[in-house]
C-alpha atoms as a PDB file:
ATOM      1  CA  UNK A   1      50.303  34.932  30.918  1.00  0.00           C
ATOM      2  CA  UNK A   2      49.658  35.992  27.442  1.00  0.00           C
ATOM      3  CA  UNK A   3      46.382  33.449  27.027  1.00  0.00           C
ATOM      4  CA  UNK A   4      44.315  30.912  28.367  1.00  0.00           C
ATOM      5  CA  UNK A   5      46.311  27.395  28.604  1.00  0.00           C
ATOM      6  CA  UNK A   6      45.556  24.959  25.371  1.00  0.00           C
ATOM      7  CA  UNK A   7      43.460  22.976  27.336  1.00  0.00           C
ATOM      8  CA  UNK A   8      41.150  25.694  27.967  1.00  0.00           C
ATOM      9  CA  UNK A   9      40.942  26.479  24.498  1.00  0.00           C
ATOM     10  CA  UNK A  10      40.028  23.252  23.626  1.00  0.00           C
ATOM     11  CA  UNK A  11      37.814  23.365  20.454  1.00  0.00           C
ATOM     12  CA  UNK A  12      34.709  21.555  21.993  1.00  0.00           C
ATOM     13  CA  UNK A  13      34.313  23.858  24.116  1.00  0.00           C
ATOM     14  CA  UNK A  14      34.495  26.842  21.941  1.00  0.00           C
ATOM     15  CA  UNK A  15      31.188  29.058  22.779  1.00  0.00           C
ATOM     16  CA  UNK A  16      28.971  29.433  19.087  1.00  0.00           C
ATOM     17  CA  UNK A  17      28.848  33.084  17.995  1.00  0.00           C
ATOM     18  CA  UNK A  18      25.344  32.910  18.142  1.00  0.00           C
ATOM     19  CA  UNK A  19      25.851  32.342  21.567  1.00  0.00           C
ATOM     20  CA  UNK A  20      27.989  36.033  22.013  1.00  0.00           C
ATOM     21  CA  UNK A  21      26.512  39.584  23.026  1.00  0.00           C
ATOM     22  CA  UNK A  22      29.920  40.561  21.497  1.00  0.00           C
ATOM     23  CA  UNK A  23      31.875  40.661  18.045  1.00  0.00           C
ATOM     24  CA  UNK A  24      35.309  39.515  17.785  1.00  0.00           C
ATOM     25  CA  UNK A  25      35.850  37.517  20.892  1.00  0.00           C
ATOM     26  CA  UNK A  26      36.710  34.216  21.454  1.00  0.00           C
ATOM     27  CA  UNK A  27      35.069  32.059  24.254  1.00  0.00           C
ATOM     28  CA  UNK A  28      35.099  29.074  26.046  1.00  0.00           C
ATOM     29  CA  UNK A  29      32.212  27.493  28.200  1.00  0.00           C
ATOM     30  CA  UNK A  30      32.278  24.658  31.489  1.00  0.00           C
ATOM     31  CA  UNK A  31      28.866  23.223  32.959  1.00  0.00           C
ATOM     32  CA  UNK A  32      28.552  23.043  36.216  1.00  0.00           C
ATOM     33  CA  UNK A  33      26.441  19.757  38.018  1.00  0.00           C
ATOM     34  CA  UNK A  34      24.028  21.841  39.097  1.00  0.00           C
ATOM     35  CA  UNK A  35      23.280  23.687  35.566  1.00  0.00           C
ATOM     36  CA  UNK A  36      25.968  26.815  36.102  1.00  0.00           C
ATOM     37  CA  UNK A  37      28.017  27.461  33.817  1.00  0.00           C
ATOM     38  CA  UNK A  38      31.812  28.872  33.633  1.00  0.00           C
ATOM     39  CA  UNK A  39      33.022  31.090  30.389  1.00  0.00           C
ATOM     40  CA  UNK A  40      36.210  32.094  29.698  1.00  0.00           C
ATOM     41  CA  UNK A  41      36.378  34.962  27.334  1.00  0.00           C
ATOM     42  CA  UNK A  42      39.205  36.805  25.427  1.00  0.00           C
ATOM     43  CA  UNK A  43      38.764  40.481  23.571  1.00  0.00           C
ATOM     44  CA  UNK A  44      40.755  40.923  20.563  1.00  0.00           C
ATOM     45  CA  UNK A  45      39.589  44.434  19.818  1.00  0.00           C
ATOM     46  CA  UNK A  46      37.791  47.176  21.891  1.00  0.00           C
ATOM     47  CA  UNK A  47      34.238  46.450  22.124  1.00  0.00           C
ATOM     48  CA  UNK A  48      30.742  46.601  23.668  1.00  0.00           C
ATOM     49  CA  UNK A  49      28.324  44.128  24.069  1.00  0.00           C
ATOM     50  CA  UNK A  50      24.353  44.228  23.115  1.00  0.00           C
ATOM     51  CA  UNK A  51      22.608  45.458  25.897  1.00  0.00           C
ATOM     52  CA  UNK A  52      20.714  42.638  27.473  1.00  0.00           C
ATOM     53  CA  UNK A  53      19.976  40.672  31.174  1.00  0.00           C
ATOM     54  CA  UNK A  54      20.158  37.138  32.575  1.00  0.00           C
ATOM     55  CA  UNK A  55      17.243  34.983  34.137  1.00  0.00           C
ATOM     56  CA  UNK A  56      19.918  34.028  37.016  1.00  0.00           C
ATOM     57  CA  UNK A  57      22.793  36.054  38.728  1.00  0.00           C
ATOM     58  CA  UNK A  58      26.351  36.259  36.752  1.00  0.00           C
ATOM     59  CA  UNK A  59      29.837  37.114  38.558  1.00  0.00           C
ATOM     60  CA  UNK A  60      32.762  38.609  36.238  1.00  0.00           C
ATOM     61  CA  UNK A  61      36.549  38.634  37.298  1.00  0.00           C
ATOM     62  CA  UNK A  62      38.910  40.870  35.182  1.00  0.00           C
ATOM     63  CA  UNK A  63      42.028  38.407  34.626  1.00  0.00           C
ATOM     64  CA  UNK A  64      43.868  40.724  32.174  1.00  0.00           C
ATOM     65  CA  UNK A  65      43.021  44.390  30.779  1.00  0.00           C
ATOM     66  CA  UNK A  66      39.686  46.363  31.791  1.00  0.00           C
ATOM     67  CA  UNK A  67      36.062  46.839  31.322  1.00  0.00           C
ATOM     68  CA  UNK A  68      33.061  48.593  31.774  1.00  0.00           C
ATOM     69  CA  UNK A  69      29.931  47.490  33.059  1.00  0.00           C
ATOM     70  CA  UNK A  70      27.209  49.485  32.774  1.00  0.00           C
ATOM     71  CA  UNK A  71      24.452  48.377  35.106  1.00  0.00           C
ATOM     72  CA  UNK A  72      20.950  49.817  34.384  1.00  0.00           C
ATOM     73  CA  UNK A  73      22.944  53.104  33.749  1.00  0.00           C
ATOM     74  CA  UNK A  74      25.237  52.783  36.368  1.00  0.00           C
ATOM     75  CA  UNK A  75      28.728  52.854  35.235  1.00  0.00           C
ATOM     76  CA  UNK A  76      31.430  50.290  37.161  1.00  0.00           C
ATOM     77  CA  UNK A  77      35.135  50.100  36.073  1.00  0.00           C
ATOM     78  CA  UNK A  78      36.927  47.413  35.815  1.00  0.00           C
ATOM     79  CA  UNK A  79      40.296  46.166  36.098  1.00  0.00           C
ATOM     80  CA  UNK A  80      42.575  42.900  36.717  1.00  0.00           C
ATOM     81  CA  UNK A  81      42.032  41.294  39.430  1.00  0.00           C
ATOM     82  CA  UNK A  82      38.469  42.837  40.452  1.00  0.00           C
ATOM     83  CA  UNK A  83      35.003  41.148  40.464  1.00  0.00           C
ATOM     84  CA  UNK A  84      31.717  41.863  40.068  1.00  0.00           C
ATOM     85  CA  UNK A  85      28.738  39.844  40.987  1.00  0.00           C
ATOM     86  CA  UNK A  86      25.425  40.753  39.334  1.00  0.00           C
ATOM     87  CA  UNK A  87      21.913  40.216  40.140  1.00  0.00           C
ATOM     88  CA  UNK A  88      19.573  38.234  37.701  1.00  0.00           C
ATOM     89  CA  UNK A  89      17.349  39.984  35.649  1.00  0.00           C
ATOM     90  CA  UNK A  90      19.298  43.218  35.657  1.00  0.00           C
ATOM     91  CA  UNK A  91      19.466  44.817  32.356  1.00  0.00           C
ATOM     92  CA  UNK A  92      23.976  45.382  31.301  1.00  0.00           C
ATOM     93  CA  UNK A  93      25.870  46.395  28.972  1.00  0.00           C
ATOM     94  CA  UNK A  94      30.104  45.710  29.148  1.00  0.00           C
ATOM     95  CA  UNK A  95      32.917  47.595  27.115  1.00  0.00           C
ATOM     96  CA  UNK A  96      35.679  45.362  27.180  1.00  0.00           C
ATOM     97  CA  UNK A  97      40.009  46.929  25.763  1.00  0.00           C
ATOM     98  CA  UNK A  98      41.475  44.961  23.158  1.00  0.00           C
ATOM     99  CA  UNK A  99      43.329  42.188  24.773  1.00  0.00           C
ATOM    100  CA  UNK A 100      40.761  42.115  27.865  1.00  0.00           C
ATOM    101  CA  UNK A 101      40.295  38.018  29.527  1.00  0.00           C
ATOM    102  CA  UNK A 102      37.347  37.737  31.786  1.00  0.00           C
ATOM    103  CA  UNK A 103      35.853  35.259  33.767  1.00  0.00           C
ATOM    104  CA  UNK A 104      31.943  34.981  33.806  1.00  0.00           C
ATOM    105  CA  UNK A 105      29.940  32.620  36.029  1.00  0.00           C
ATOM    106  CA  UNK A 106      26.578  31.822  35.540  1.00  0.00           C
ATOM    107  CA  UNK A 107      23.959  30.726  37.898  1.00  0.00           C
ATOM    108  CA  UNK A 108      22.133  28.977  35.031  1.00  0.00           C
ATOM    109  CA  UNK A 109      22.791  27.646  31.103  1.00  0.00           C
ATOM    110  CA  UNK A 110      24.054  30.907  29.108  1.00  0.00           C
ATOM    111  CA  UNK A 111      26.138  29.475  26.373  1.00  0.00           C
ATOM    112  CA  UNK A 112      26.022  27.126  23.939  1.00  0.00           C
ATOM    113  CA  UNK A 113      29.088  25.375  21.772  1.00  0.00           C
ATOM    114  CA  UNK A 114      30.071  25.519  18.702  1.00  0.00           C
ATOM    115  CA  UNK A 115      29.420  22.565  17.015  1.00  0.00           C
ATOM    116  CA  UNK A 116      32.791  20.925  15.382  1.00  0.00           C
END
């Protein structure tokens, strides 16, 4: 599939890019009823995010491309089709390939929208 489906690219729920830890993607947030949060986020050019850590636990799938994750200096590759949950509070870092999709899901509120 060369992209998320229209419908999850809807603009209202475009993520603000004050909202990224990363340049030059392109994301797209769901709330959960019990305050999780879904994001669905595409990588049009190699890049790493800002090193920083989550007050509740996150788990990434790889849909399309690879990553890195580095963990508190521990380095994981990734690659379609594998997950990764990680525990809240820990400090991370990702490197994501041009053209990389990845799931995130959040056990709390991470991202806000763009406003239209």
């Amino acid at each position: 599939m060369p992209g998320f489906p229209a419908f999850i690219r809807n603009p209202l729920n475009r993520i603000a890019t004050s909202s990224q830890f990363t340049d030059d993607i392109e994301g797209y947030v769901f709330d959960g009823a019990d305050g999780s949060q879904v994001a669905l986020w595409t990588s049009s050019t190699d890049r790493v995010s800002k090193e920083h850590a989550h007050d509740f636990d996150e788990y990434v799938v790889v849909i399309e491309g690879s990553c890195a994750v580095v963990l508190e200096g521990r380095r994981i590759e990734l690659v379609a089709g594998q997950e990764l949950h990680i525990p809240k509070g820990t400090r991370q870092t990702m490197a994501v390939a041009a053209g990389t999709r990845t799931m995130h899901v959040f056990g709390g509120k991470r991202a806000k929208r763009e406003l239209p």
